[in-house]
Protein backbone atom coordinates (compact mmCIF):
# COMPACT_ATOMS: atom_id res chain seq x y z
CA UNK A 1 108.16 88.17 91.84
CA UNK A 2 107.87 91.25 89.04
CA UNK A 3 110.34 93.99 89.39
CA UNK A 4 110.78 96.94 87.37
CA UNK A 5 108.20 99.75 88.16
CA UNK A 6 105.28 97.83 88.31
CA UNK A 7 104.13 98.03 91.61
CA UNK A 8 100.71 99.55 92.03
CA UNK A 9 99.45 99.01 88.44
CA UNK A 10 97.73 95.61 88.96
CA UNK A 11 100.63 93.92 87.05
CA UNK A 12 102.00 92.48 89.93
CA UNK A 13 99.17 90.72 91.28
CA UNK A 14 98.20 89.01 87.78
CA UNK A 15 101.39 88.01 86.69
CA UNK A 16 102.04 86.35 90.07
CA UNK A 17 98.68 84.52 90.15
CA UNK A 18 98.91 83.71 86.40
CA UNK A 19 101.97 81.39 87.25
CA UNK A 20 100.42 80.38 90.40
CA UNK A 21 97.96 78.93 87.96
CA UNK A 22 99.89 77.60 85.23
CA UNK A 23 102.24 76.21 87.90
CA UNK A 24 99.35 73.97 89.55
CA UNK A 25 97.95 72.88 85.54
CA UNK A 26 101.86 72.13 85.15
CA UNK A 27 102.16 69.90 88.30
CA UNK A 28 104.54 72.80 89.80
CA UNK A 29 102.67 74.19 92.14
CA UNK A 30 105.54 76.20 93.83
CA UNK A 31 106.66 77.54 90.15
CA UNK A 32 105.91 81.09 91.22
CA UNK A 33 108.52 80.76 93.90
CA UNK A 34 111.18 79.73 91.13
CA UNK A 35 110.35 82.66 88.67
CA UNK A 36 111.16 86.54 88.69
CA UNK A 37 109.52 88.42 85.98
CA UNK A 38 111.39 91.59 84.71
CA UNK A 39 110.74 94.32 82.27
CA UNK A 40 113.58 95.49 80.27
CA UNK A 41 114.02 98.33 77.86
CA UNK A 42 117.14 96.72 76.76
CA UNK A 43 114.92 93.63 74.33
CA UNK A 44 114.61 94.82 71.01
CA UNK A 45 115.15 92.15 68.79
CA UNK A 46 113.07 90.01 70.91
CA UNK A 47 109.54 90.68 73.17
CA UNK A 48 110.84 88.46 75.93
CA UNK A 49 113.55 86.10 77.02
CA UNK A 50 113.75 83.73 79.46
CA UNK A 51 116.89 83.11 81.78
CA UNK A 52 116.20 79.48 82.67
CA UNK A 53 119.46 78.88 84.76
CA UNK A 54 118.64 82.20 87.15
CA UNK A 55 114.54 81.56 87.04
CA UNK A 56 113.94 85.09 85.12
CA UNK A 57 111.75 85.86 82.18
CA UNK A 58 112.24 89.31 80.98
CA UNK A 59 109.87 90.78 79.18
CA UNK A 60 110.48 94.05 76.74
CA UNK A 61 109.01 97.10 78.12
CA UNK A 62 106.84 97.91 75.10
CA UNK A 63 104.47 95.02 76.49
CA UNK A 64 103.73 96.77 79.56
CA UNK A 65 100.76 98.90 77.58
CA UNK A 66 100.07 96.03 75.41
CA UNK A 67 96.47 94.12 75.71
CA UNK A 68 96.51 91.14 78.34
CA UNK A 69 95.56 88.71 76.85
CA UNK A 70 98.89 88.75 74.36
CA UNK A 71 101.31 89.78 77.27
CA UNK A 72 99.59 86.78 79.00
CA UNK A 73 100.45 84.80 75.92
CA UNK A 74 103.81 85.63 75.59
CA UNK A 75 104.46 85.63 79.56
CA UNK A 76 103.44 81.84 79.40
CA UNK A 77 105.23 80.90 76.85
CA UNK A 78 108.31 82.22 78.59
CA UNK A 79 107.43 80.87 81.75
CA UNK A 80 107.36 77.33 80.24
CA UNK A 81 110.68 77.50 79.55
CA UNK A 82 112.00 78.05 83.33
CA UNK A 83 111.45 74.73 84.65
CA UNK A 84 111.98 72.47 81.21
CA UNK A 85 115.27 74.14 80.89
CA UNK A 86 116.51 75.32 84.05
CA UNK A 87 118.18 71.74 85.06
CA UNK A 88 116.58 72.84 89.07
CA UNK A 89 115.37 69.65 90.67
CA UNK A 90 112.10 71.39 91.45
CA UNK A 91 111.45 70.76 88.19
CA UNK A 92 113.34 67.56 87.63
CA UNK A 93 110.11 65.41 86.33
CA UNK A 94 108.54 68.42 84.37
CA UNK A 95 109.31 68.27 80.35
């Protein structure tokens, strides 16, 4: 799920079938179902963070205009982290 005014811009639909992806490569194939990806104009330190414990990656808002391929980069990265830290036992045999 991706919340935060993103709806209608094609965002939406790749992000979701991104982790689809990664999650069936990872052996998760319900991973999408686990994660909720946010944009927040509140990471400026940062470009993302992941919330492993709630299944969120939030992403800083300055990525939303960036080029795909490095928001793709970065939203995989944090993505990796949901289920290898999140303690869930839908993830229990992924490290």
């Amino acid at each position: 799920m991706v919340t935060n005014s993103l709806q209608g811009r094609g965002v939406t639909e790749d992000f979701e079938e991104r982790i689809r992806k990664w999650g069936e490569m990872w052996g998760l194939p319900d991973l999408a179902d686990h994660v909720r990806v946010e944009f927040s104009s509140r990471l400026h330190r940062a470009i993302a963070r992941a919330i492993p414990q709630k299944g969120i990656v939030r992403l800083a808002t300055t990525l939303r205009d960036g080029p795909r391929a490095a928001v793709a980069e970065v939203l995989c990265h944090e993505v990796a982290r949901v289920p290898s830290l999140s303690g869930h036992r839908w993830a229990a045999g992924w490290q």
